[in-house]
Protein backbone atom coordinates (compact mmCIF):
# COMPACT_ATOMS: atom_id res chain seq x y z
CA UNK A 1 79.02 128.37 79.20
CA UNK A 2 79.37 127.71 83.14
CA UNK A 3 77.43 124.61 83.12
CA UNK A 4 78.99 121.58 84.73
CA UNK A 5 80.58 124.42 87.68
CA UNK A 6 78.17 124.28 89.86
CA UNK A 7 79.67 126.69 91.92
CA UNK A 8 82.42 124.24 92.79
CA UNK A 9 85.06 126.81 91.79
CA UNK A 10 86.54 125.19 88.78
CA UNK A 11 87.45 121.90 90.18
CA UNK A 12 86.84 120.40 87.88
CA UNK A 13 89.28 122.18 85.78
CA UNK A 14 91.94 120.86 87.61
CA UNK A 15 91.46 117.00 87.45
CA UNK A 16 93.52 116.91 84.02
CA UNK A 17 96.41 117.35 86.27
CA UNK A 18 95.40 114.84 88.09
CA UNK A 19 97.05 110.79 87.45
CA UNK A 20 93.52 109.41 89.21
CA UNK A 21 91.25 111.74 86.64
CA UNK A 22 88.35 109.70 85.42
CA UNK A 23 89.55 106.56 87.78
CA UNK A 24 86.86 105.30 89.86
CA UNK A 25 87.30 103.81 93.28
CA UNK A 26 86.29 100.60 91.81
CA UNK A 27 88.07 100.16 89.46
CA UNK A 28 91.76 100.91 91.27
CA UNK A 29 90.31 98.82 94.09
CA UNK A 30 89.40 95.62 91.06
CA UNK A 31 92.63 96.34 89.17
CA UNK A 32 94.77 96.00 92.34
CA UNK A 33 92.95 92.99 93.51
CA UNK A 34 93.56 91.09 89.63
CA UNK A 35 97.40 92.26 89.78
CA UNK A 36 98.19 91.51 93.37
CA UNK A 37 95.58 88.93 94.48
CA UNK A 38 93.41 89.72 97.86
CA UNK A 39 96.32 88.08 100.25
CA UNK A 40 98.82 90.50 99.01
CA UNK A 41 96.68 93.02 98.79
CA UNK A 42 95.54 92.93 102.33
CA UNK A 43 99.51 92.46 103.19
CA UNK A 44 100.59 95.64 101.56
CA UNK A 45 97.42 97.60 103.15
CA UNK A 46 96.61 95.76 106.06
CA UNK A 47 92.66 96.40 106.28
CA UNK A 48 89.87 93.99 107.47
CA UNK A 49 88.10 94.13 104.08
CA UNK A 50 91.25 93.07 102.24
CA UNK A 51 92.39 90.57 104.71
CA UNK A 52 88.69 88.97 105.89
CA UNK A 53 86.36 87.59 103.04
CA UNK A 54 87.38 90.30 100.39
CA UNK A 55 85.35 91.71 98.32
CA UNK A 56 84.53 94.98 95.86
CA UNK A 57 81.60 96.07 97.15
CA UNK A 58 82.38 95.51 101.06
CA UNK A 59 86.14 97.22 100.31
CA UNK A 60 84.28 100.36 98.48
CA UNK A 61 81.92 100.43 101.34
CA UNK A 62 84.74 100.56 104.27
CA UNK A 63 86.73 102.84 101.70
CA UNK A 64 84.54 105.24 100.79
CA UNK A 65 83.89 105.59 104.92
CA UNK A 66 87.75 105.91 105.63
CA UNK A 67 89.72 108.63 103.97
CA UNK A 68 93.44 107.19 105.40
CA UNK A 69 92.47 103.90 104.11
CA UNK A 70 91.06 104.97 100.89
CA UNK A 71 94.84 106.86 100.39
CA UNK A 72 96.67 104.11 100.85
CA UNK A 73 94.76 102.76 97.72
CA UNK A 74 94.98 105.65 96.04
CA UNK A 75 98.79 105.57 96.42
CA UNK A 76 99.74 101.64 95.98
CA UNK A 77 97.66 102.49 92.48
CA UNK A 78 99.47 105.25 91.16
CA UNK A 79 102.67 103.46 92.64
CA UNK A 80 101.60 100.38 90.81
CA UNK A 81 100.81 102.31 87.73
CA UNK A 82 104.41 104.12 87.88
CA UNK A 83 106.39 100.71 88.22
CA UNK A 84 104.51 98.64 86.12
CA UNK A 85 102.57 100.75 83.64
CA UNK A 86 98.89 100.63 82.45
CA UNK A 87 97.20 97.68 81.23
């Protein structure tokens, strides 16, 4: 019965709440790279790894490392998501 707590203190029960649940970091970072393109993507969150040879794996790198950057993704997502919908 309390496998998957891990004495986390029901954390996990709260991601249902949550509009990122079950989104990786990848993924928001690939989806708003295909919908805005790198060069607007690097205008509307002006970071190096956006804005200097983009890529996934260098942006999760620097994002994962960077909590106030990693927001800002986090945010222009669900923003994104809330004005133009899910694919």
């Amino acid at each position: 019965m309390g496998e998957g707590m891990g004495g986390e203190g029901g954390k996990g029960r709260e991601q249902p709440r949550n509009p990122l649940h079950g989104i990786t970091l990848a993924r928001m970072v690939e989806d708003l790279a295909d919908f805005y393109g790198w060069a607007e993507l690097g205008r509307l969150i002006p970071v190096r790894c956006f804005t200097h040879d983009p890529s996934v794996p260098s942006s999760l790198k620097f994002l994962r490392r960077t909590p106030w950057a990693r927001e800002k993704v986090e945010a222009l997502y669900l923003q994104s998501l809330q004005r133009y919908g899910r694919n």
